[in-house]
C-alpha atoms as a PDB file:
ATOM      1  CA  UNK A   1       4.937 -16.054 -16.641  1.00  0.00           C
ATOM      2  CA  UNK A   2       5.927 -13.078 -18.662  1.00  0.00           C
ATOM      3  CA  UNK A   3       9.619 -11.936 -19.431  1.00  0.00           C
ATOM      4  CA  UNK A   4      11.417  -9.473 -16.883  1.00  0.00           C
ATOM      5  CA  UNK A   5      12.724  -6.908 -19.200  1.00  0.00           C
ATOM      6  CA  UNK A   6      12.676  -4.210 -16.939  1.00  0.00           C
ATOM      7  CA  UNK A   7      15.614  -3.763 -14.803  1.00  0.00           C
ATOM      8  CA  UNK A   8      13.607  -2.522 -11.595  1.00  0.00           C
ATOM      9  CA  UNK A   9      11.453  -5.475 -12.054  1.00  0.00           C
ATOM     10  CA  UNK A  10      14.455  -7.481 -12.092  1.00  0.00           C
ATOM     11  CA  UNK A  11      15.669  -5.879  -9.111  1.00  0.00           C
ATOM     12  CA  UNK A  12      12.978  -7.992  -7.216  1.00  0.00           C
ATOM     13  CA  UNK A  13      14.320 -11.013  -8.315  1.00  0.00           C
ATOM     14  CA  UNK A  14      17.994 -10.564  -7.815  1.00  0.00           C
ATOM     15  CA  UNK A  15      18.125  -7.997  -5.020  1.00  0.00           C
ATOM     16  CA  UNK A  16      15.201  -9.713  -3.443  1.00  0.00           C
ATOM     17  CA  UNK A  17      16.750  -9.624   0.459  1.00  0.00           C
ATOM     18  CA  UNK A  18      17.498  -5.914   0.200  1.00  0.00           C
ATOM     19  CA  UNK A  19      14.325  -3.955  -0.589  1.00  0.00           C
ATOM     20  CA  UNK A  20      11.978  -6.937   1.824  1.00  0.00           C
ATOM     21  CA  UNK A  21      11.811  -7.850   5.194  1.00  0.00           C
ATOM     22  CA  UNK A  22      10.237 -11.761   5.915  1.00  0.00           C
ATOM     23  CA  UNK A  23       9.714 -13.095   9.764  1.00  0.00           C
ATOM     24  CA  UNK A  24       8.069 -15.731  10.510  1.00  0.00           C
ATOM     25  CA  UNK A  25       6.561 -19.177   9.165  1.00  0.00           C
ATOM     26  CA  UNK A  26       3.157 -20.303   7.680  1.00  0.00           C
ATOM     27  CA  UNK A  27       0.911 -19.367   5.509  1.00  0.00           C
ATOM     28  CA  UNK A  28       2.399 -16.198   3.525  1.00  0.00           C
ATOM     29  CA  UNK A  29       1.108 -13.162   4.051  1.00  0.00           C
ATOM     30  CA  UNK A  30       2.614  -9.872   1.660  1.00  0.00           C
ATOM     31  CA  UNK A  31       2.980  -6.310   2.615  1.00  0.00           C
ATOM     32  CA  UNK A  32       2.434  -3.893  -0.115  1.00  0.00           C
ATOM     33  CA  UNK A  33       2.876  -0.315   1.793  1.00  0.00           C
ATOM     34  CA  UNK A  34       1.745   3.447  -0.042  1.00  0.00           C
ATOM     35  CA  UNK A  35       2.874   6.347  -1.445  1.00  0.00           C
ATOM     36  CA  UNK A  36       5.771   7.869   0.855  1.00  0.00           C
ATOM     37  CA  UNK A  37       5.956   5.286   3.113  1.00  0.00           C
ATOM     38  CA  UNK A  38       7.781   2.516   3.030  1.00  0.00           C
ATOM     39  CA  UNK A  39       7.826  -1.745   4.483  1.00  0.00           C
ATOM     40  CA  UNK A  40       8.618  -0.708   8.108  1.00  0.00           C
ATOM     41  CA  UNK A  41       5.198   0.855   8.580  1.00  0.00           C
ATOM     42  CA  UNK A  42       4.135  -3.024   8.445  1.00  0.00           C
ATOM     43  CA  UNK A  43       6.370  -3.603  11.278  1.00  0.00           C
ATOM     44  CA  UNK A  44       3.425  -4.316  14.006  1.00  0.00           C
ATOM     45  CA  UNK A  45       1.846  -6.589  11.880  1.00  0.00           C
ATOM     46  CA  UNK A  46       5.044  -8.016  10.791  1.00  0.00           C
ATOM     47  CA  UNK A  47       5.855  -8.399  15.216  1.00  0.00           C
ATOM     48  CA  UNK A  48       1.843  -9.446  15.819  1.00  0.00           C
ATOM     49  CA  UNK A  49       1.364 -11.851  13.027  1.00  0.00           C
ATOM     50  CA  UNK A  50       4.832 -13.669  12.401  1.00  0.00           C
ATOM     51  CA  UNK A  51       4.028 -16.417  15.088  1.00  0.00           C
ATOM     52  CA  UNK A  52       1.504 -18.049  13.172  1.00  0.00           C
ATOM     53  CA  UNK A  53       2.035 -16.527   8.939  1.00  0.00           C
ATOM     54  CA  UNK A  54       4.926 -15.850   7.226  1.00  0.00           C
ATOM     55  CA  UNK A  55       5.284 -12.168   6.950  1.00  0.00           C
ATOM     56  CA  UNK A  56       6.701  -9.897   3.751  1.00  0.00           C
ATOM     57  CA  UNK A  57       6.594  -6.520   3.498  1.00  0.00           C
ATOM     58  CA  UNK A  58       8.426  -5.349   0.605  1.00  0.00           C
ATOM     59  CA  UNK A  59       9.653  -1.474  -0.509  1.00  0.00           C
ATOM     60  CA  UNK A  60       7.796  -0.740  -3.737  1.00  0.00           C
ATOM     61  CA  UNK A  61       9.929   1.133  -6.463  1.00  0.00           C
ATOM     62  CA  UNK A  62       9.882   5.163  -5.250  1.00  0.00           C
ATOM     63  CA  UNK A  63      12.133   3.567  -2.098  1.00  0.00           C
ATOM     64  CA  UNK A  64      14.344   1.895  -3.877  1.00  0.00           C
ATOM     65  CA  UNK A  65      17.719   3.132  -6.405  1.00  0.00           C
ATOM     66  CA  UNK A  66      15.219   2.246  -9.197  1.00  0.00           C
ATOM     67  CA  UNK A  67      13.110   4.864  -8.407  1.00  0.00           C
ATOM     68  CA  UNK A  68      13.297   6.989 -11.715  1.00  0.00           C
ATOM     69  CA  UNK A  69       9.687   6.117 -13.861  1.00  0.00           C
ATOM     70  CA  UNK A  70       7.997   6.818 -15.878  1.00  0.00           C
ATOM     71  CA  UNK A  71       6.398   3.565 -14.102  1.00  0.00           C
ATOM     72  CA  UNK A  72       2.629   2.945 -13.193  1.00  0.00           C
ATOM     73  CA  UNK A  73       0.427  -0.124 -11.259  1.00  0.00           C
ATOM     74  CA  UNK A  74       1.035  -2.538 -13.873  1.00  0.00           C
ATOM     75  CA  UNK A  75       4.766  -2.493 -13.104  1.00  0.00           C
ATOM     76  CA  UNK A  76       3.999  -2.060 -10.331  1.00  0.00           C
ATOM     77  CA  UNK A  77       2.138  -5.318 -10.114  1.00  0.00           C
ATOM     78  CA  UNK A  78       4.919  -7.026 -12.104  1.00  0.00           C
ATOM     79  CA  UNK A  79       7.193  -6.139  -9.609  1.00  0.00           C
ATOM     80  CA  UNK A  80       5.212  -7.942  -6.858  1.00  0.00           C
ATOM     81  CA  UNK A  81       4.677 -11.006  -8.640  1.00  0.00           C
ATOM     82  CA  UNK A  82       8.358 -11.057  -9.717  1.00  0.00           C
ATOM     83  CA  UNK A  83       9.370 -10.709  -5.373  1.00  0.00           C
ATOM     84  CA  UNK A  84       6.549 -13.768  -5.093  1.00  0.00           C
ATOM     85  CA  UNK A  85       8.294 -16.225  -7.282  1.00  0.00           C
ATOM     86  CA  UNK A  86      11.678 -15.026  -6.258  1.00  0.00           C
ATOM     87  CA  UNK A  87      10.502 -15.969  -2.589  1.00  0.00           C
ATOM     88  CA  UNK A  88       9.006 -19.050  -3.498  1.00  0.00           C
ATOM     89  CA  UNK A  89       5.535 -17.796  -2.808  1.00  0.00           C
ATOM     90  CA  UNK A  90       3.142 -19.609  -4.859  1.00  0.00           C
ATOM     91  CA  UNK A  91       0.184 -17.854  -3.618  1.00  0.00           C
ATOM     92  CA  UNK A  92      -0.721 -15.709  -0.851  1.00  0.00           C
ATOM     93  CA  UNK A  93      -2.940 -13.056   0.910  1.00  0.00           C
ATOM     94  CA  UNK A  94      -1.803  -9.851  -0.359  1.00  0.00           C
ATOM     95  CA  UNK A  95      -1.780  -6.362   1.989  1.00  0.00           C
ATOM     96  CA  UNK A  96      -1.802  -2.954   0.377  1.00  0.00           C
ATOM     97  CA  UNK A  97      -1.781   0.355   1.781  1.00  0.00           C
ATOM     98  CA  UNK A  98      -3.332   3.476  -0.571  1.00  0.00           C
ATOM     99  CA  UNK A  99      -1.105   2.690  -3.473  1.00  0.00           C
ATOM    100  CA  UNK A 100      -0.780  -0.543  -2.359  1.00  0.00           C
ATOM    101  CA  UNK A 101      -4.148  -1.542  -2.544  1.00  0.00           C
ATOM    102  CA  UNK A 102      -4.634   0.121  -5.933  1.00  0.00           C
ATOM    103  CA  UNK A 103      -1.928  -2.234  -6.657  1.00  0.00           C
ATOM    104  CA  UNK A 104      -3.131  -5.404  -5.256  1.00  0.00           C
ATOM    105  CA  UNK A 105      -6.730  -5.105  -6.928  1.00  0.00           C
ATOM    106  CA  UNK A 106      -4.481  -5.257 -10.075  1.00  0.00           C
ATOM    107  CA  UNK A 107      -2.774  -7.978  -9.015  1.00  0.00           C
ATOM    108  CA  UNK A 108      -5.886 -10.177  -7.873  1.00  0.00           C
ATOM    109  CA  UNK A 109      -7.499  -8.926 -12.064  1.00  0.00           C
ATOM    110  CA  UNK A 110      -4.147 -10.300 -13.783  1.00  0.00           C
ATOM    111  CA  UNK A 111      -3.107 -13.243 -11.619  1.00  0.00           C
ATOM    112  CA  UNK A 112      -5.852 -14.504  -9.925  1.00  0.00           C
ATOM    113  CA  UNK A 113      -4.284 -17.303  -9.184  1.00  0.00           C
ATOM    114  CA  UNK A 114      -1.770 -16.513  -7.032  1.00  0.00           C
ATOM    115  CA  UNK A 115      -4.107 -14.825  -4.547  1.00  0.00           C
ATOM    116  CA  UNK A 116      -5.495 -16.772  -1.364  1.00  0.00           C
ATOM    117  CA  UNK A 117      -7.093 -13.075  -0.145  1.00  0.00           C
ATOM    118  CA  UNK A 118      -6.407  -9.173   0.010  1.00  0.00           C
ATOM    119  CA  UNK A 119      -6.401  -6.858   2.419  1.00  0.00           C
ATOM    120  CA  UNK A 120      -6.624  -3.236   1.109  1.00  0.00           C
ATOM    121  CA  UNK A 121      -5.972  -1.284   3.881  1.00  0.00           C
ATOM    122  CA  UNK A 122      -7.085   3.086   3.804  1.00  0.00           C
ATOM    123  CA  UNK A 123      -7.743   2.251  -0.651  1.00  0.00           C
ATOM    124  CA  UNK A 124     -10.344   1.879  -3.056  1.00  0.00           C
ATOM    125  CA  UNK A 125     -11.259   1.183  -6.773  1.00  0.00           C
ATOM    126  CA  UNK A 126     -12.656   4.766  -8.140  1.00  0.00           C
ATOM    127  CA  UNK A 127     -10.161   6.877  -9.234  1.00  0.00           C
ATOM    128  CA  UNK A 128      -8.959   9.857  -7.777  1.00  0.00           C
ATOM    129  CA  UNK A 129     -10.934  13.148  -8.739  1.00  0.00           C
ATOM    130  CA  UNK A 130      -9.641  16.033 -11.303  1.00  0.00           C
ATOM    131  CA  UNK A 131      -9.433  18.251  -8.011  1.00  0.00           C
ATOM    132  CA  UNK A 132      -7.301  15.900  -6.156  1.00  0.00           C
ATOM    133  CA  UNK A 133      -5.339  15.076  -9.801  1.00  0.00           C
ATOM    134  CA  UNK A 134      -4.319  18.208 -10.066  1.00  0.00           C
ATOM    135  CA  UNK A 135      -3.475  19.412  -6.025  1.00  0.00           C
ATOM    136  CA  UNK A 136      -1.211  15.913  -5.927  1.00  0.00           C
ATOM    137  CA  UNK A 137       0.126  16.600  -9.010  1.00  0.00           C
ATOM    138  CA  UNK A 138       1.203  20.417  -8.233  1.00  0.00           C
ATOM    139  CA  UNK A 139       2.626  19.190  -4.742  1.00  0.00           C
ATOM    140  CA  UNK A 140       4.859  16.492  -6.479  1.00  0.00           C
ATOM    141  CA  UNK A 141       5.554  18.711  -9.384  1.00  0.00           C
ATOM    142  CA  UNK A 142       7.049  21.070  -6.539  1.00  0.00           C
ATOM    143  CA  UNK A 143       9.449  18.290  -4.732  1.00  0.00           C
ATOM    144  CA  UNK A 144      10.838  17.429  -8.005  1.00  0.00           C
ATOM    145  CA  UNK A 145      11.591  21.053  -8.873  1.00  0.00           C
ATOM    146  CA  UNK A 146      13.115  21.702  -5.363  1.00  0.00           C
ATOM    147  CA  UNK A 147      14.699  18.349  -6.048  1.00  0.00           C
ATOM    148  CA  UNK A 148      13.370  16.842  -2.466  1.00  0.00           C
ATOM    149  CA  UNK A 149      10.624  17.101  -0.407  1.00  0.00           C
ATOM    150  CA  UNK A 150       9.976  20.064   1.237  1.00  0.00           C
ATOM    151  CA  UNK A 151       9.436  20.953   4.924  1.00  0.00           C
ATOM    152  CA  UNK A 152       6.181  22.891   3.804  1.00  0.00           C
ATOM    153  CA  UNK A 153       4.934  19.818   1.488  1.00  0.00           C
ATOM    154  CA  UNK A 154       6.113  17.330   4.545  1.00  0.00           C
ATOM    155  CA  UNK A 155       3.898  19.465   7.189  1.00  0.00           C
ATOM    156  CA  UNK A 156       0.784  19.016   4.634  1.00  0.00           C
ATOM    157  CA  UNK A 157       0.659  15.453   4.130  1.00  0.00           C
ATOM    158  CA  UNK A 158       0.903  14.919   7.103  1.00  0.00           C
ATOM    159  CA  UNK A 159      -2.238  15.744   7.840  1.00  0.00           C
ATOM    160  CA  UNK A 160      -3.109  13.606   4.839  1.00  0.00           C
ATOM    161  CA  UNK A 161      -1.648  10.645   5.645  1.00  0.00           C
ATOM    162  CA  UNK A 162      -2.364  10.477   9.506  1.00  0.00           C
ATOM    163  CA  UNK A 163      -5.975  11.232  11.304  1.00  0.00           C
ATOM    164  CA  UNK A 164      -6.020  13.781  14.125  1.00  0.00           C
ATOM    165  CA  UNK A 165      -6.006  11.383  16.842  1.00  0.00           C
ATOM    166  CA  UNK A 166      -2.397  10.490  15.903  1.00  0.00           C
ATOM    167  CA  UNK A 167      -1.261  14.533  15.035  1.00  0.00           C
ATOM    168  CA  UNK A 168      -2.456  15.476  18.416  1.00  0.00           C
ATOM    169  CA  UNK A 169      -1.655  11.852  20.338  1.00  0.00           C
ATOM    170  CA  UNK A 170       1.459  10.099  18.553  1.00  0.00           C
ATOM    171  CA  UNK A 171       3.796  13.373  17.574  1.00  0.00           C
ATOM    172  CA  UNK A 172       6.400  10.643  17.710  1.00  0.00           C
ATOM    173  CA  UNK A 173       4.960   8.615  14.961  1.00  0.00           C
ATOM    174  CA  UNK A 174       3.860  11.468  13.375  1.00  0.00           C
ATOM    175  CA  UNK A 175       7.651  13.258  13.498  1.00  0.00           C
ATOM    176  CA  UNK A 176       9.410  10.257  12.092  1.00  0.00           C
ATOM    177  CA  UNK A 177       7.839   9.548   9.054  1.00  0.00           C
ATOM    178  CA  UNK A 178       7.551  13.684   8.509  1.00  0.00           C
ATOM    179  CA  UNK A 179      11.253  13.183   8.921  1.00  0.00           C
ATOM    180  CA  UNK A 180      12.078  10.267   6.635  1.00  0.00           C
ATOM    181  CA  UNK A 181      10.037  12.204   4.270  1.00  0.00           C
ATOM    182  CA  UNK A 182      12.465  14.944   3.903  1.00  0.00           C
ATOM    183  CA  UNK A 183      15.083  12.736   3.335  1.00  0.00           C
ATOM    184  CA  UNK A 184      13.173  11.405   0.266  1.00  0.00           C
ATOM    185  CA  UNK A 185      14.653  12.785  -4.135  1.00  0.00           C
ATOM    186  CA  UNK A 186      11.639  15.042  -5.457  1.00  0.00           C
ATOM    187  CA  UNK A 187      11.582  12.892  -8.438  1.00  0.00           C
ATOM    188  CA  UNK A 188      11.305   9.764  -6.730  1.00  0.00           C
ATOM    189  CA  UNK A 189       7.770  11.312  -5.043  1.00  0.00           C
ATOM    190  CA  UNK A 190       6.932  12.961  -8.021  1.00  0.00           C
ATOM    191  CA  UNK A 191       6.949   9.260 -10.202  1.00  0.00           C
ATOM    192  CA  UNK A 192       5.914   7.480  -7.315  1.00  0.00           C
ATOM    193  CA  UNK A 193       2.617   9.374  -7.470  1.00  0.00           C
ATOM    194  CA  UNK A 194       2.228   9.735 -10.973  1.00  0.00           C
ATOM    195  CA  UNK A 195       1.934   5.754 -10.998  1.00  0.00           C
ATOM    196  CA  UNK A 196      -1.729   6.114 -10.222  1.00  0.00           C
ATOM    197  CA  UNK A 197      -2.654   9.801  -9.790  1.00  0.00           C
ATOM    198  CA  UNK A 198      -4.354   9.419 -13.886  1.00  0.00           C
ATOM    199  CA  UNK A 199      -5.066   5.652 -13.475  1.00  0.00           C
ATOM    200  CA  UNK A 200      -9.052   4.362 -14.653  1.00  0.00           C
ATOM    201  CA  UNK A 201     -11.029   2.893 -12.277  1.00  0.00           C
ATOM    202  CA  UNK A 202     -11.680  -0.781 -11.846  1.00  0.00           C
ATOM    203  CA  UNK A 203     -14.636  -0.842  -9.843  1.00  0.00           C
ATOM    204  CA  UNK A 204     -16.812  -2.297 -13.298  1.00  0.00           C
ATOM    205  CA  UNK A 205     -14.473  -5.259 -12.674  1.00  0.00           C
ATOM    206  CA  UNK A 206     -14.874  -6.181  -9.034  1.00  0.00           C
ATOM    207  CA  UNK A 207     -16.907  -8.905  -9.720  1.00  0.00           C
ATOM    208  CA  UNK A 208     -14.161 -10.702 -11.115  1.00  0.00           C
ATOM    209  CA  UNK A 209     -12.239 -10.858  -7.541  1.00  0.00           C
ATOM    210  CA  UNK A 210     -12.716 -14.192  -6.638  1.00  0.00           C
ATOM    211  CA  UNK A 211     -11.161 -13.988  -3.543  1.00  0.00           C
ATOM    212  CA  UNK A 212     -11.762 -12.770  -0.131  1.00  0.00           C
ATOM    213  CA  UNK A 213     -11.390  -9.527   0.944  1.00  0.00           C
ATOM    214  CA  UNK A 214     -10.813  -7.334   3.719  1.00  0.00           C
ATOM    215  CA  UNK A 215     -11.327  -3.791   3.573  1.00  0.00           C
ATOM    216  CA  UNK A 216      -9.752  -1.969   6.645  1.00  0.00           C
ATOM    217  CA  UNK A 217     -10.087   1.874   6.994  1.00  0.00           C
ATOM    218  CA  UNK A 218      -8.992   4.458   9.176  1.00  0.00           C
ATOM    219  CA  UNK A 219     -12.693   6.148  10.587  1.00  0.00           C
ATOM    220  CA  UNK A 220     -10.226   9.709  10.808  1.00  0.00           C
ATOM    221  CA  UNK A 221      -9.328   8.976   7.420  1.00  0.00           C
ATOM    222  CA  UNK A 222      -9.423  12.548   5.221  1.00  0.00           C
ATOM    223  CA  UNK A 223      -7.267  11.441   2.193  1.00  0.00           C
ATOM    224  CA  UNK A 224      -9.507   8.488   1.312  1.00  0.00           C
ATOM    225  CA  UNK A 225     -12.939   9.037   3.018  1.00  0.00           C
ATOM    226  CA  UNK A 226     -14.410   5.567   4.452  1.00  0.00           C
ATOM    227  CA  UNK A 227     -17.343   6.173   2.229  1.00  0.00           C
ATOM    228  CA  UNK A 228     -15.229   6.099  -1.093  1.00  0.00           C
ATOM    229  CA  UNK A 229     -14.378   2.334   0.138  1.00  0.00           C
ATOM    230  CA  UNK A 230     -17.719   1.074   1.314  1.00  0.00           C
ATOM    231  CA  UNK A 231     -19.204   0.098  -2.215  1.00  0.00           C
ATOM    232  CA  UNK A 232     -16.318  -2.657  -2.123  1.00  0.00           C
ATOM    233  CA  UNK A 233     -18.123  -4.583   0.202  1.00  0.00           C
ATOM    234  CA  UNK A 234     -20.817  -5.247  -1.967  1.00  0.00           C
ATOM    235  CA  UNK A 235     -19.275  -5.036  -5.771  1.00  0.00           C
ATOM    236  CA  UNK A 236     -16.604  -7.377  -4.563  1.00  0.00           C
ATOM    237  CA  UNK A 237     -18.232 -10.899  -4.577  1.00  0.00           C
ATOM    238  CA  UNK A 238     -16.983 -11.910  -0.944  1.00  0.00           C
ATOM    239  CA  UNK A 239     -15.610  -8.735   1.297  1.00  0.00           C
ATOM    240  CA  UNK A 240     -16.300  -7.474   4.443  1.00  0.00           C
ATOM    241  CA  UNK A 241     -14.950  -3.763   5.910  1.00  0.00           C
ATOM    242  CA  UNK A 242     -14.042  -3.006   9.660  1.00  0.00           C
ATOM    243  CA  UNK A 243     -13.101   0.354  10.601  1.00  0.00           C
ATOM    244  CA  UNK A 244     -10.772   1.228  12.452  1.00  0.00           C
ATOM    245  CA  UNK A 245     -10.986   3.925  15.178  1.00  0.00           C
ATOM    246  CA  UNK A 246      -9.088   7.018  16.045  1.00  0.00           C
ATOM    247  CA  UNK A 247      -7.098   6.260  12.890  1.00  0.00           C
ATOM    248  CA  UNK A 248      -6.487   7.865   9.763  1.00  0.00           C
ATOM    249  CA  UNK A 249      -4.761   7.028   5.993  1.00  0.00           C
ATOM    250  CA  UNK A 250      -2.076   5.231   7.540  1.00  0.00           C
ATOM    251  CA  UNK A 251      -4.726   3.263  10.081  1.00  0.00           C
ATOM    252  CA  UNK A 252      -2.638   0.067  10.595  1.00  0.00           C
ATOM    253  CA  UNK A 253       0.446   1.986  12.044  1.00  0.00           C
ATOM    254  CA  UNK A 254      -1.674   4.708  14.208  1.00  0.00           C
ATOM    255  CA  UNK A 255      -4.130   2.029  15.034  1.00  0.00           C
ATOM    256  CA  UNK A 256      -2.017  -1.253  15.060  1.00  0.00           C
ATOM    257  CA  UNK A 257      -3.828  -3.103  17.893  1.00  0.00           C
ATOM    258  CA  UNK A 258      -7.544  -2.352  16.044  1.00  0.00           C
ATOM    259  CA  UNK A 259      -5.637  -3.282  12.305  1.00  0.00           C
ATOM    260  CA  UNK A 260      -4.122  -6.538  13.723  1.00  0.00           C
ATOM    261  CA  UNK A 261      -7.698  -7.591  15.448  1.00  0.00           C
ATOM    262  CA  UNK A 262      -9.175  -7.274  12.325  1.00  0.00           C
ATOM    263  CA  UNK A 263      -6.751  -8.884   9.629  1.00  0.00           C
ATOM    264  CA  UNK A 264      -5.785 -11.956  12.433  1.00  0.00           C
ATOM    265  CA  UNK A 265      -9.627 -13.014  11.991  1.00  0.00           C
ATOM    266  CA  UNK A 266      -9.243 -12.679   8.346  1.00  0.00           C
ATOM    267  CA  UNK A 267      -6.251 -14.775   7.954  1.00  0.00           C
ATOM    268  CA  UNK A 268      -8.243 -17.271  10.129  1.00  0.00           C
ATOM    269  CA  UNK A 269     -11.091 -17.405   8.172  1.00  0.00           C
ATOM    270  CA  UNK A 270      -9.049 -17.708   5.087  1.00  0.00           C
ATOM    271  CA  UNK A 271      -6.169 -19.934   6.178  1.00  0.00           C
END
């Protein structure tokens, strides 16, 4: 394994039990969550799985002290690998949300090895758009000015990051991450999405995934259409997708019951 120089990767390895949450025994399963959110919106798969898998869902950097970049996805993947070893985790089927997933594609590229599956839950392997590039960028460009997130910018991605079953159903669910959001430093958003707002692509290297994968994606889904992740399914050697009704971006927390259906009968396949 590589050296650690960086002191937020190192925070994975010495601070492991503050920025993760583990239940459960069994075959390990890791929680890799997206941009804004943090590991608690893997709490009902955390409370659905942890009977039969051991269950980590970890805060990636933006949610942590070490939240200054700049950073991107291969730090990002170093950090990761570094909470894996710290955890004793020799290999395991690896989660990720958005971000996460953009993350765990890298992960499955450089360490192959220490992948049993992946789940990439609401992501995909194109890169975003110059259209999108630049909206995201002004947004997060804004909360670092203002030096936090802003109620205006907190009302918008909200309809980003949740479908319109959950803004008109779940206003509870809805409300508390719009709420957590405003509690977030500008800057910490602002690197957190520069990690992978300019990233390349890596859908030329899909073939080299030689694990497999779930795809899981919200059917309400307007951040990530379900169309920019269905030529996974057949780049990646061995995937399958399952959508997942009256959900959006953040489909395993407005959808848990549909999400959890769909990654148990992974796990069994691949455990």
């Amino acid at each position: 394994m590589p050296e650690d120089p960086d002191p937020a990767t190192q925070l994975y390895r010495h601070r492991t039990e503050t920025v993760s949450e583990e239940r459960g025994s069994g075959p390990p399963v890791v929680f890799a969550h997206g941009t804004l959110m943090d590991w608690t919106m893997f709490e009902p798969q955390l409370a659905a799985l942890s009977d039969d898998y051991r269950t980590i869902a970890y805060n990636l950097r933006a949610r942590t002290d070490r939240f200054q970049g700049p950073y991107d996805l291969d730090d990002l993947v170093e950090d990761c690998r570094v909470l894996m070893d710290a955890k004793d985790v020799d290999s395991c089927v690896l989660a990720g949300m958005s971000m996460g997933g953009f993350m765990a594609l890298r992960f499955a590229l450089k360490y192959p090895d220490m992948l049993e599956g992946i789940v990439l839950i609401d992501s995909m392997a194109t890169p975003h758009d110059e259209a999108e590039q630049e909206q995201y960028g002004d947004m997060v460009e804004t909360a670092k000015a203002e030096g936090d997130v802003p109620d205006p910018m907190a009302e918008a991605v909200s309809h980003m990051l949740f479908g319109q079953t959950a803004i008109e159903e779940r206003t509870d669910l809805v409300e508390h991450w719009k709420d957590r959001w405003l509690t977030y430093p500008g800057e910490a958003v602002h690197d957190e999405v520069n990690s992978w707002l300019h990233r390349p692509g890596v859908e030329d290297r899909l073939d080299e995934v030689d694990v497999p994968v779930l795809i899981t994606h919200g059917a309400e889904d307007v951040s990530i259409e379900p169309e920019r992740a269905e030529p996974m399914v057949d780049q990646l050697p061995d995937a399958r997708m399952e959508l997942i009704p009256e959900a959006g971006h953040s489909s395993n927390t407005e959808n848990p019951e549909a999400a959890n259906a769909a990654i148990r009968e992974f796990l069994e396949d691949v455990y």
